[in-house]
PDB file of N, CA and C in Angstrom:
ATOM      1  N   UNK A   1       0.844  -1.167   0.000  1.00  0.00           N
ATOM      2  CA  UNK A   1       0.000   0.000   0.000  1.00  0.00           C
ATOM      3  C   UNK A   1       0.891   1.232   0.000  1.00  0.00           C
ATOM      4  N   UNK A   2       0.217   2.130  -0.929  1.00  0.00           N
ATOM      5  CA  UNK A   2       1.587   3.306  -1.143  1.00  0.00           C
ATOM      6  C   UNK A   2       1.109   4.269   0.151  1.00  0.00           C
ATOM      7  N   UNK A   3       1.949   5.033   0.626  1.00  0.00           N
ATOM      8  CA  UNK A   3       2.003   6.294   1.840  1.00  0.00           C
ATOM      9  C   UNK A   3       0.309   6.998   1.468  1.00  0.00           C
ATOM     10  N   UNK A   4       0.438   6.893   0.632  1.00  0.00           N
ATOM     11  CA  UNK A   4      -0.794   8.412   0.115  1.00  0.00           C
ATOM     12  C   UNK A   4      -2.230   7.706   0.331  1.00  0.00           C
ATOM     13  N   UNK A   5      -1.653   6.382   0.139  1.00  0.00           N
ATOM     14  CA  UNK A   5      -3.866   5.606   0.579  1.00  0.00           C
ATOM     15  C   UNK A   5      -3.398   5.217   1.899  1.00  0.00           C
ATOM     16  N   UNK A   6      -2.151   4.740   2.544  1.00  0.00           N
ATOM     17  CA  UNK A   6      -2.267   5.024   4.021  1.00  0.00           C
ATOM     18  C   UNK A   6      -2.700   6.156   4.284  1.00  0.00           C
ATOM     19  N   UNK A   7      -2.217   7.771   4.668  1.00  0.00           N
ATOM     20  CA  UNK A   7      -2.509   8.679   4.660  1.00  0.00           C
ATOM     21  C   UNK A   7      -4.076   9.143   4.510  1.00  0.00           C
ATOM     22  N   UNK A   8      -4.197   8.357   3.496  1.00  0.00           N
ATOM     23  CA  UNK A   8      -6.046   8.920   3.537  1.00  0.00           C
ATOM     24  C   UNK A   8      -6.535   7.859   4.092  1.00  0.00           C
ATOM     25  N   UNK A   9      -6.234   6.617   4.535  1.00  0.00           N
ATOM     26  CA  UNK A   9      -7.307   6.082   5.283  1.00  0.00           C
ATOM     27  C   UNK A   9      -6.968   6.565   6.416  1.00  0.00           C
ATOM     28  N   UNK A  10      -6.372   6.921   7.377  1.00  0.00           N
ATOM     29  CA  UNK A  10      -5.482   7.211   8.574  1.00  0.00           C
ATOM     30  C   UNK A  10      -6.448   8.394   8.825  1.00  0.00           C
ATOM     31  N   UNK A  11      -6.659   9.331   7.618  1.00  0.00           N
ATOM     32  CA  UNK A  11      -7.842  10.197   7.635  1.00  0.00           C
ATOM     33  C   UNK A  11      -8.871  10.220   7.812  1.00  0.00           C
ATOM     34  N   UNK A  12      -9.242   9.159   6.651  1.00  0.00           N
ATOM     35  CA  UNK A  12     -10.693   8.350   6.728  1.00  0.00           C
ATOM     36  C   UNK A  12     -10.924   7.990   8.412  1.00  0.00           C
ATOM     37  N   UNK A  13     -10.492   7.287   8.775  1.00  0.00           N
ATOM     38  CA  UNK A  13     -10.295   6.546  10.459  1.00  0.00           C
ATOM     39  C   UNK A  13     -10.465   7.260  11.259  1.00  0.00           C
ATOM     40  N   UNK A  14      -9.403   8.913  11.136  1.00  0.00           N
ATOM     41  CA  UNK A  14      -9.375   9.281  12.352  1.00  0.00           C
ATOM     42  C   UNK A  14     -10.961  10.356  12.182  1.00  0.00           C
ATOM     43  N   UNK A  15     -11.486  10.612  11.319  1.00  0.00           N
ATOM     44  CA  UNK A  15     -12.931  11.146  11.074  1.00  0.00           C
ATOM     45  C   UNK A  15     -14.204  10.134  11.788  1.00  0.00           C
ATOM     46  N   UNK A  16     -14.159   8.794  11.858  1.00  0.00           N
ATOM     47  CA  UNK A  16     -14.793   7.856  11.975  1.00  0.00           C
ATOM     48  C   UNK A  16     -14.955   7.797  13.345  1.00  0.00           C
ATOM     49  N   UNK A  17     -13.363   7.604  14.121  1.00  0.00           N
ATOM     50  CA  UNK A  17     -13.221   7.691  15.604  1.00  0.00           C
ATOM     51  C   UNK A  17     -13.471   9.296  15.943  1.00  0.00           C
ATOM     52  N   UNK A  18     -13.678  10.166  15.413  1.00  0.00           N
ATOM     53  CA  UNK A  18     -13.593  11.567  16.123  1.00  0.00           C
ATOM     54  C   UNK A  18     -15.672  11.283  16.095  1.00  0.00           C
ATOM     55  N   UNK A  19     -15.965  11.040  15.290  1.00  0.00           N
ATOM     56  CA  UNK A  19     -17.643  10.874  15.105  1.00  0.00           C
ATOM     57  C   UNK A  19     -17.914  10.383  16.342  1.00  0.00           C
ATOM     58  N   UNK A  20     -17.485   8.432  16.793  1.00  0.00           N
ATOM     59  CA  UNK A  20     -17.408   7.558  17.677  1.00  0.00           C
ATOM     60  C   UNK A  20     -17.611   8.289  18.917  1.00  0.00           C
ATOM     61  N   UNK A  21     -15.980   9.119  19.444  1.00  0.00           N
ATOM     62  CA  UNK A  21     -15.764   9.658  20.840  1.00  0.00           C
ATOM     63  C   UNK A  21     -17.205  10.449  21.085  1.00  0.00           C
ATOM     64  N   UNK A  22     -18.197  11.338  20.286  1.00  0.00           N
ATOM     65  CA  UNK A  22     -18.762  11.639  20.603  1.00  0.00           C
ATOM     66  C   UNK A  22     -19.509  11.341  21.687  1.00  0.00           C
ATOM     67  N   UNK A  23     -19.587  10.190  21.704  1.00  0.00           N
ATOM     68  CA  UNK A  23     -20.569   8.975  22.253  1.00  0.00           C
ATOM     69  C   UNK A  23     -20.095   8.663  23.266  1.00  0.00           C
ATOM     70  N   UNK A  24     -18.645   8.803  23.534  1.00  0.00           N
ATOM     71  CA  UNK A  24     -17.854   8.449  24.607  1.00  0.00           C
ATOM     72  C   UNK A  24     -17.986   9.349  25.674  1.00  0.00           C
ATOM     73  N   UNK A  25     -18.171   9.278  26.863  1.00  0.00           N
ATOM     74  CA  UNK A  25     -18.498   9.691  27.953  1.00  0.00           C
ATOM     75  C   UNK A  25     -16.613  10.366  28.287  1.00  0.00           C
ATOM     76  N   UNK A  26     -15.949   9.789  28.722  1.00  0.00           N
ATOM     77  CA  UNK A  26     -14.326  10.349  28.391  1.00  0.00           C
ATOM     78  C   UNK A  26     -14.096  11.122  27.904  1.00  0.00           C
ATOM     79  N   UNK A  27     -13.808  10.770  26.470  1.00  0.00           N
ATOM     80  CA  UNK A  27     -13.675  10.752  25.159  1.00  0.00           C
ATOM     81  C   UNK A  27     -14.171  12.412  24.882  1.00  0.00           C
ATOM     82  N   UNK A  28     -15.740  12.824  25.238  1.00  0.00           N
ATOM     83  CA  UNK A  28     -15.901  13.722  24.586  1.00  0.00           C
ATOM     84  C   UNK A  28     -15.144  14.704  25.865  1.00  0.00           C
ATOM     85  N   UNK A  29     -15.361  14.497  27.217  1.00  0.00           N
ATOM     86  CA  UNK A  29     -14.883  15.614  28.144  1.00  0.00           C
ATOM     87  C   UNK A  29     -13.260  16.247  27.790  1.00  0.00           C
ATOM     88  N   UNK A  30     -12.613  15.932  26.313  1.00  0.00           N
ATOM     89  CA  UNK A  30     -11.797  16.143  26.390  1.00  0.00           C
ATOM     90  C   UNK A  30     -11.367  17.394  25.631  1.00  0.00           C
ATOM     91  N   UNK A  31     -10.547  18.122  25.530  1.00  0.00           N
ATOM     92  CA  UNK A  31     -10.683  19.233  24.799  1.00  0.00           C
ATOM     93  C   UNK A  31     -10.214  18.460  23.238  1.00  0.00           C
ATOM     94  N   UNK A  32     -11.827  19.918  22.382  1.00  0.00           N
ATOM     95  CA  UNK A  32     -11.602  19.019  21.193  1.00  0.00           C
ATOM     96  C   UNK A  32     -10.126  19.254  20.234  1.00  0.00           C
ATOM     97  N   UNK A  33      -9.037  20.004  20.551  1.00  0.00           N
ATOM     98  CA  UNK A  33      -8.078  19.683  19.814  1.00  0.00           C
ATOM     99  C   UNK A  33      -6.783  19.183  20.039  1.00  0.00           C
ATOM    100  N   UNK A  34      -6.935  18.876  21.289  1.00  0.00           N
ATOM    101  CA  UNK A  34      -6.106  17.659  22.375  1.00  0.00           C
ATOM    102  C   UNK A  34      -6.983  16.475  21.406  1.00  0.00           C
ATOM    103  N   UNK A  35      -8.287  16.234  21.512  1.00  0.00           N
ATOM    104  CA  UNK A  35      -8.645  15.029  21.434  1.00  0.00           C
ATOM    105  C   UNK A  35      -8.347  14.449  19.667  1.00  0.00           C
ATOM    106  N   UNK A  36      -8.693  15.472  18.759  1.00  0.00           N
ATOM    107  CA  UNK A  36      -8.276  15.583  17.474  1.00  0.00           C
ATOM    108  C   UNK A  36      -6.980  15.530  17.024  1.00  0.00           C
ATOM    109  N   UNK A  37      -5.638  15.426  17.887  1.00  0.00           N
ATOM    110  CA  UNK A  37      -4.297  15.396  17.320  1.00  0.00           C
ATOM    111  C   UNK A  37      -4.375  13.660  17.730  1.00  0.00           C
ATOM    112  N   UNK A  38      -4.867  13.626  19.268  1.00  0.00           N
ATOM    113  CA  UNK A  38      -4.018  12.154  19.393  1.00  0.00           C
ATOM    114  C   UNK A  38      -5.060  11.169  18.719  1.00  0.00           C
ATOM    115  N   UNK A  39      -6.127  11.582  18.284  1.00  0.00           N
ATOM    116  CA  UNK A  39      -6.451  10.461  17.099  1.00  0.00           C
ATOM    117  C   UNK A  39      -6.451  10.253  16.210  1.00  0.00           C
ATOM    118  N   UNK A  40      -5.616  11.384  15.613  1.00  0.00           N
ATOM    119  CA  UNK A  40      -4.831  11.525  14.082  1.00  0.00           C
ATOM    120  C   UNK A  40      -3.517  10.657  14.181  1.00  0.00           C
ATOM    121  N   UNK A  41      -3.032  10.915  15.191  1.00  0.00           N
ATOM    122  CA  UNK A  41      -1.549  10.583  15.939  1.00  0.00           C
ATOM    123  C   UNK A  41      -2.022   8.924  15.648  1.00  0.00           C
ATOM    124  N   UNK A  42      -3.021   8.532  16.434  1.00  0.00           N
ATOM    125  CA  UNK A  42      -3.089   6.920  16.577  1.00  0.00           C
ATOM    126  C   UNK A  42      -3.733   6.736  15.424  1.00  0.00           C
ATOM    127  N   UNK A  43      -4.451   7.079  14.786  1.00  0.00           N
ATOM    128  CA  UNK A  43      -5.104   6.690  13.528  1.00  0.00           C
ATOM    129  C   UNK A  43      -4.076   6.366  12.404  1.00  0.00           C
ATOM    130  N   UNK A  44      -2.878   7.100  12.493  1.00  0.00           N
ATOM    131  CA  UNK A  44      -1.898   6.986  11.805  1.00  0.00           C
ATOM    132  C   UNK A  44      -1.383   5.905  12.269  1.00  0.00           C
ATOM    133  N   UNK A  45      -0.992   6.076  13.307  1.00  0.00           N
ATOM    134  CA  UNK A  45      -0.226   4.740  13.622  1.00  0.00           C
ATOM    135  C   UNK A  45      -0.586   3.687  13.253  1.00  0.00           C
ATOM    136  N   UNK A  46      -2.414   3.501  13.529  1.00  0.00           N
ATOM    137  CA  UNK A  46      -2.583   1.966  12.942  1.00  0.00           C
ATOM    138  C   UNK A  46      -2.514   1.757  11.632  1.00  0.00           C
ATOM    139  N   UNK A  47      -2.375   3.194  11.218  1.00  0.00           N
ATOM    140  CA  UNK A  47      -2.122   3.013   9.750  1.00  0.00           C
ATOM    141  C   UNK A  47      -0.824   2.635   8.788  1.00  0.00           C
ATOM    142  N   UNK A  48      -0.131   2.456   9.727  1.00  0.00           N
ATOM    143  CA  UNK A  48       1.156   2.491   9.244  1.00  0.00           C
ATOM    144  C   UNK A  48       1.967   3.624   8.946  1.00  0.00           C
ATOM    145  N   UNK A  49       1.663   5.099   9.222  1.00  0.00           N
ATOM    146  CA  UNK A  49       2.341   5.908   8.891  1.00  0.00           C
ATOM    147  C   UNK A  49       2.795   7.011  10.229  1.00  0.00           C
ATOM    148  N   UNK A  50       4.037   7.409  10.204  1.00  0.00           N
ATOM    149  CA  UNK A  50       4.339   7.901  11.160  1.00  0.00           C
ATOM    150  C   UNK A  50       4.025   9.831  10.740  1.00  0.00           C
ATOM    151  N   UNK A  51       3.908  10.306  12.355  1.00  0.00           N
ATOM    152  CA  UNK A  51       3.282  11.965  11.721  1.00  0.00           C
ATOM    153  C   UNK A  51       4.349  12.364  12.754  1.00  0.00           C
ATOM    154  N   UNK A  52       4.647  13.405  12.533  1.00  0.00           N
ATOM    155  CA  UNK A  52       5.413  14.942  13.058  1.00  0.00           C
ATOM    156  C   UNK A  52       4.262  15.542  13.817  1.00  0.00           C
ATOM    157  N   UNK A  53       4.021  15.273  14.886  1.00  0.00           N
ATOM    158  CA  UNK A  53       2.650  16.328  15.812  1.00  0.00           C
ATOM    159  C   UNK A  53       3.066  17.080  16.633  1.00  0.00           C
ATOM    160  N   UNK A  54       4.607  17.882  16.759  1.00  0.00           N
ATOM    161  CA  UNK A  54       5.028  18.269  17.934  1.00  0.00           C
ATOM    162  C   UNK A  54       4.932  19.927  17.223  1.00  0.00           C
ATOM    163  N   UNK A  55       4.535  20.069  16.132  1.00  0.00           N
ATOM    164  CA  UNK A  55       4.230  21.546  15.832  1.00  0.00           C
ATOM    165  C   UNK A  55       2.865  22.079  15.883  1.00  0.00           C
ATOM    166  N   UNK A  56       2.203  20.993  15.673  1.00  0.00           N
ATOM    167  CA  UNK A  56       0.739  21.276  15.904  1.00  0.00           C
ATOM    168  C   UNK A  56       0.686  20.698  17.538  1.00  0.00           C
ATOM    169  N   UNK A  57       1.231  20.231  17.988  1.00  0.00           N
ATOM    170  CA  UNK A  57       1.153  20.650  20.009  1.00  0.00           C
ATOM    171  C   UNK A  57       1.679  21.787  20.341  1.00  0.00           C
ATOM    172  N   UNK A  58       2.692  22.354  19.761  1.00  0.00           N
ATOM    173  CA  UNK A  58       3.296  23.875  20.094  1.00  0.00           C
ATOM    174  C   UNK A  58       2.104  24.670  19.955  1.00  0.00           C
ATOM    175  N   UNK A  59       1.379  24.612  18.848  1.00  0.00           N
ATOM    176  CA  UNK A  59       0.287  25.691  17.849  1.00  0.00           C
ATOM    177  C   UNK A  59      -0.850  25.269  18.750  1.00  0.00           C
ATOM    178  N   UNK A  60      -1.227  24.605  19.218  1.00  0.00           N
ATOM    179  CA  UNK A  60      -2.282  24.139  20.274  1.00  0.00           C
ATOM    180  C   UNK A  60      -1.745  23.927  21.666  1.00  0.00           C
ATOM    181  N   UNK A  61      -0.860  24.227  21.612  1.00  0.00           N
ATOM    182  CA  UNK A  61      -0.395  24.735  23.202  1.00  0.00           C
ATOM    183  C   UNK A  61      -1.227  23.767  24.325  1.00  0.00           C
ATOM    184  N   UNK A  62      -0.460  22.013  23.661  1.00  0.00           N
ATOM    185  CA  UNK A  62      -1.127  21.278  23.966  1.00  0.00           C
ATOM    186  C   UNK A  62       0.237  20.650  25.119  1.00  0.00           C
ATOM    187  N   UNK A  63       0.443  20.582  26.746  1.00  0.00           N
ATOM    188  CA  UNK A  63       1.562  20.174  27.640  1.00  0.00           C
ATOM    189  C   UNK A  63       1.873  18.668  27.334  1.00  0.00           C
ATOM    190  N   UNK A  64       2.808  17.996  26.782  1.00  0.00           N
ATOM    191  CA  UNK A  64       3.279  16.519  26.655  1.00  0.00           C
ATOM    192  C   UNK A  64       2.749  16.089  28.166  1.00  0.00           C
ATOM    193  N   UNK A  65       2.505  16.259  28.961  1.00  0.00           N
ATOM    194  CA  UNK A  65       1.325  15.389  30.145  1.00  0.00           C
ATOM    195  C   UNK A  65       0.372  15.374  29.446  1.00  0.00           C
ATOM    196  N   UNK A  66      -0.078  16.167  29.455  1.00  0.00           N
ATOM    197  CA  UNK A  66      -2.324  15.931  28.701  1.00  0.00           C
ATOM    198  C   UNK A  66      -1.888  15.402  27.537  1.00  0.00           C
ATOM    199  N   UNK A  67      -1.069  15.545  26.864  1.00  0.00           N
ATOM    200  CA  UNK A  67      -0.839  14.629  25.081  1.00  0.00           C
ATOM    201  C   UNK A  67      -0.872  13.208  25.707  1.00  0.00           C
ATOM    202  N   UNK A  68       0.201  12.948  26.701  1.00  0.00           N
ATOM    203  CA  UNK A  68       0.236  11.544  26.836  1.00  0.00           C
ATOM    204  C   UNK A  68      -1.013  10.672  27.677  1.00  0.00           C
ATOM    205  N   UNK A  69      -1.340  11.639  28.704  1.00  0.00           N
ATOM    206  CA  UNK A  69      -2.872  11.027  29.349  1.00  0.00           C
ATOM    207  C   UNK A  69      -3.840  10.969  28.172  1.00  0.00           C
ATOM    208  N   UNK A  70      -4.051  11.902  27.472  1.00  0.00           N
ATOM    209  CA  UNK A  70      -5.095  11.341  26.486  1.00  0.00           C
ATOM    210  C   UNK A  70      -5.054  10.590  25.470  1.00  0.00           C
ATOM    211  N   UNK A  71      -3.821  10.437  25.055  1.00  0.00           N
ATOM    212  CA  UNK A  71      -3.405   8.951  24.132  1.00  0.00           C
ATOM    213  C   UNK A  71      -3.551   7.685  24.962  1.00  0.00           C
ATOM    214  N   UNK A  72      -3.751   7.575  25.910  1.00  0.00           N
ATOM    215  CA  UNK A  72      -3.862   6.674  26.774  1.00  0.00           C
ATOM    216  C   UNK A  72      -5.596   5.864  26.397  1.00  0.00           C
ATOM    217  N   UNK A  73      -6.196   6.906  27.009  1.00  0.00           N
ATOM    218  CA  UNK A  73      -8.056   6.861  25.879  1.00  0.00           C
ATOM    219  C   UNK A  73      -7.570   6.647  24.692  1.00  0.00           C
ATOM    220  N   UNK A  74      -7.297   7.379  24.250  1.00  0.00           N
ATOM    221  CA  UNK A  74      -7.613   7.367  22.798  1.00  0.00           C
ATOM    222  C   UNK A  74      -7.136   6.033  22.068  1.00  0.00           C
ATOM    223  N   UNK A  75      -6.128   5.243  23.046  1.00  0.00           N
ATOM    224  CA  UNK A  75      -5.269   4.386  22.583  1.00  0.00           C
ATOM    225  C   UNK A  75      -6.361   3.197  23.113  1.00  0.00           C
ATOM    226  N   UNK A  76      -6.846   3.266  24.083  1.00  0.00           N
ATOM    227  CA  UNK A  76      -7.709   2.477  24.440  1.00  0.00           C
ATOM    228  C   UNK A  76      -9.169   1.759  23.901  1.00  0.00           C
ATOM    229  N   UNK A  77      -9.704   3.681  23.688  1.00  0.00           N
ATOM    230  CA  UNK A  77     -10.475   3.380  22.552  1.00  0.00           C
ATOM    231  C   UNK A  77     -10.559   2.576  21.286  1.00  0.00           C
ATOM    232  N   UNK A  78      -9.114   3.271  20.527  1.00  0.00           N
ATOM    233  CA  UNK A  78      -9.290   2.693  19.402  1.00  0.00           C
ATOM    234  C   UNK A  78      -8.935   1.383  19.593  1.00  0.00           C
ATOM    235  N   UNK A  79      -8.463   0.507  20.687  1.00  0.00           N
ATOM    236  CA  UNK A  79      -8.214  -1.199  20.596  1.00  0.00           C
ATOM    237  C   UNK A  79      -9.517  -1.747  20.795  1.00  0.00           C
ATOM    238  N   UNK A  80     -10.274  -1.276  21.609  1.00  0.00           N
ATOM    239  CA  UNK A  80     -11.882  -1.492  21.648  1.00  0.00           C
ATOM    240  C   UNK A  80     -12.527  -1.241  19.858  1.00  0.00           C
ATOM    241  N   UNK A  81     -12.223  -0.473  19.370  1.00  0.00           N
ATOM    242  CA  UNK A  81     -12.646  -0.187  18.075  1.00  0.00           C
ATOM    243  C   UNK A  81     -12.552  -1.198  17.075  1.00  0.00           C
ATOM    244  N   UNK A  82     -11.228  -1.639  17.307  1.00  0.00           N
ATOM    245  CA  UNK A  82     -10.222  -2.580  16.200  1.00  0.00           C
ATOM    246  C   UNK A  82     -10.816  -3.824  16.838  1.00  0.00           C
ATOM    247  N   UNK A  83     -10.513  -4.174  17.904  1.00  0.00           N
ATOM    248  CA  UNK A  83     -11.171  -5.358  17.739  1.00  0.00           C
ATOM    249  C   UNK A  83     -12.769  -6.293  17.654  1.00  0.00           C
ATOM    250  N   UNK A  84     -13.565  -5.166  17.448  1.00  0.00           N
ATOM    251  CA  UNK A  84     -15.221  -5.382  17.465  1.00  0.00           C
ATOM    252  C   UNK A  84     -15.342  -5.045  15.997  1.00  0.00           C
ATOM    253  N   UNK A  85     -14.571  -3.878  15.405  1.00  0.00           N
ATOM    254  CA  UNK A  85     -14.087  -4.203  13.842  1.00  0.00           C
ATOM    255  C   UNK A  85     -12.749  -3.765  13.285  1.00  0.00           C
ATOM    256  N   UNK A  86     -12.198  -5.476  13.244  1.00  0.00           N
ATOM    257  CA  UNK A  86     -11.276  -5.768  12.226  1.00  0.00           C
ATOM    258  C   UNK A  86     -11.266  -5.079  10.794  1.00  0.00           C
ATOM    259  N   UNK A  87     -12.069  -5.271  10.154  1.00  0.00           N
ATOM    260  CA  UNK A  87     -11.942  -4.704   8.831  1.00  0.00           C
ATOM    261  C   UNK A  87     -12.454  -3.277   8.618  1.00  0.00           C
ATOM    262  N   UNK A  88     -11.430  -2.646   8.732  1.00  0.00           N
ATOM    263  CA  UNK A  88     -11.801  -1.199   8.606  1.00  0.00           C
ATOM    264  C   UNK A  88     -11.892  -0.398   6.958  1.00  0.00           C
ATOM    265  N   UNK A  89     -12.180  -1.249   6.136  1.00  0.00           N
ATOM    266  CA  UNK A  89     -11.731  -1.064   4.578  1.00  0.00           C
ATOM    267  C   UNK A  89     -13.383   0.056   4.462  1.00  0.00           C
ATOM    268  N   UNK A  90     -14.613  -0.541   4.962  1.00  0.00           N
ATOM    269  CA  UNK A  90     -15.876   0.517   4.923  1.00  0.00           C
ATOM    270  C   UNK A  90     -15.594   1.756   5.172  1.00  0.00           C
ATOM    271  N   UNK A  91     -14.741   1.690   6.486  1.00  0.00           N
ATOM    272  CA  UNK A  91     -14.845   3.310   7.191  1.00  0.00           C
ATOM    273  C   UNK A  91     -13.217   4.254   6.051  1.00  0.00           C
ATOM    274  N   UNK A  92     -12.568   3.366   5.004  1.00  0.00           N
ATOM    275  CA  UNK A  92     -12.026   4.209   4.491  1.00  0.00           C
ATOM    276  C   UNK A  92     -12.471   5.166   2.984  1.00  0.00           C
ATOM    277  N   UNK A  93     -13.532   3.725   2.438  1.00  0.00           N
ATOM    278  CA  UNK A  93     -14.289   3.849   1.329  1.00  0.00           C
ATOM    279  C   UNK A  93     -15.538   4.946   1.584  1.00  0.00           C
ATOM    280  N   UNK A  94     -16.424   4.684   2.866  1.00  0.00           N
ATOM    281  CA  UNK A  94     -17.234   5.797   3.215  1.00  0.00           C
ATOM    282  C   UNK A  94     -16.624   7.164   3.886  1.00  0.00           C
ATOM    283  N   UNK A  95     -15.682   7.052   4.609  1.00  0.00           N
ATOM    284  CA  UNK A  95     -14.694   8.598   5.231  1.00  0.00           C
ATOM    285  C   UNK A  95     -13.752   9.427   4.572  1.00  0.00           C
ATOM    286  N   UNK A  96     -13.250   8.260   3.284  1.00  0.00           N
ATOM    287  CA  UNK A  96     -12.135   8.785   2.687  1.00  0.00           C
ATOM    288  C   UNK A  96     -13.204   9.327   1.797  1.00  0.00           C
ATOM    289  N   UNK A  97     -13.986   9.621   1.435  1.00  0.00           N
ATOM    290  CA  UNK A  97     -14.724  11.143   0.121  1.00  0.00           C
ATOM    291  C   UNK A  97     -15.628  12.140   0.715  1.00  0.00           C
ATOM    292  N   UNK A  98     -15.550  12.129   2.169  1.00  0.00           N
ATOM    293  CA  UNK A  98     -16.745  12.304   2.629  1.00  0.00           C
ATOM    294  C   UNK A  98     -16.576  13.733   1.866  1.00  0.00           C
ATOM    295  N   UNK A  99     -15.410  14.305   2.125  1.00  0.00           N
ATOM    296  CA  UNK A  99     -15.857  15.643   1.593  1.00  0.00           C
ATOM    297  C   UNK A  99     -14.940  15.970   0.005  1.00  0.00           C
ATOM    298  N   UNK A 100     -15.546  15.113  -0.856  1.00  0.00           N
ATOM    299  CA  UNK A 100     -14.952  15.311  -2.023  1.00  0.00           C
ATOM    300  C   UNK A 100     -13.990  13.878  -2.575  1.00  0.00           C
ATOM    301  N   UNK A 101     -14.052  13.920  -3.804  1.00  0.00           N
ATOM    302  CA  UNK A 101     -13.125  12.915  -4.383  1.00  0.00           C
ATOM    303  C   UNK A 101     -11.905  13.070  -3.812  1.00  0.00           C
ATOM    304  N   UNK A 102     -10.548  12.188  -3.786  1.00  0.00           N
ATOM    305  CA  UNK A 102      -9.314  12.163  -3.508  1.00  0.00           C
ATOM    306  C   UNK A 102      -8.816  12.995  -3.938  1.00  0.00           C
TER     307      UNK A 102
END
């Protein structure tokens, strides 16, 4: 799989789980752009692709404590996610256009 359809599913995903947390009692008490990096951050990860997030934590003046407590959820979450669904190929085909072709 080339970087660029990792990348957009990693997108696709982390749109899917940002929908999800809503629902999450945690999840939503969290500030939303603390909660929006580290599930880009992990969305990537399961995606196989590694991200640079330490400029957008500077720009969100987000403290490496609260980054790492809330990757903790978020990390949690998404293993609860992954394993009730394995095949995440829907949430890239329905998330990856949501707003427009590739």
């Amino acid at each position: 799989m080339c970087y660029m359809s990792c990348f957009r599913c990693a997108r696709a995903l982390g749109r899917y789980v940002l929908e999800l947390a809503l629902q999450d009692y945690t999840l939503s008490r969290i500030r939303p752009s603390l909660l929006a990096l580290c599930v880009w951050q992990t969305a990537a990860h399961t995606q196989g692709t590694t991200l640079d997030t330490r400029t957008l934590q500077r720009i969100c003046d987000i403290t490496p404590h609260a980054l790492d407590a809330c990757l903790v959820h978020v990390t949690v979450f998404f293993e609860s996610f992954m394993s009730t669904c394995p095949n995440i190929s829907f949430v890239c085909e329905k998330y990856g256009n949501l707003y427009g072709p590739k």
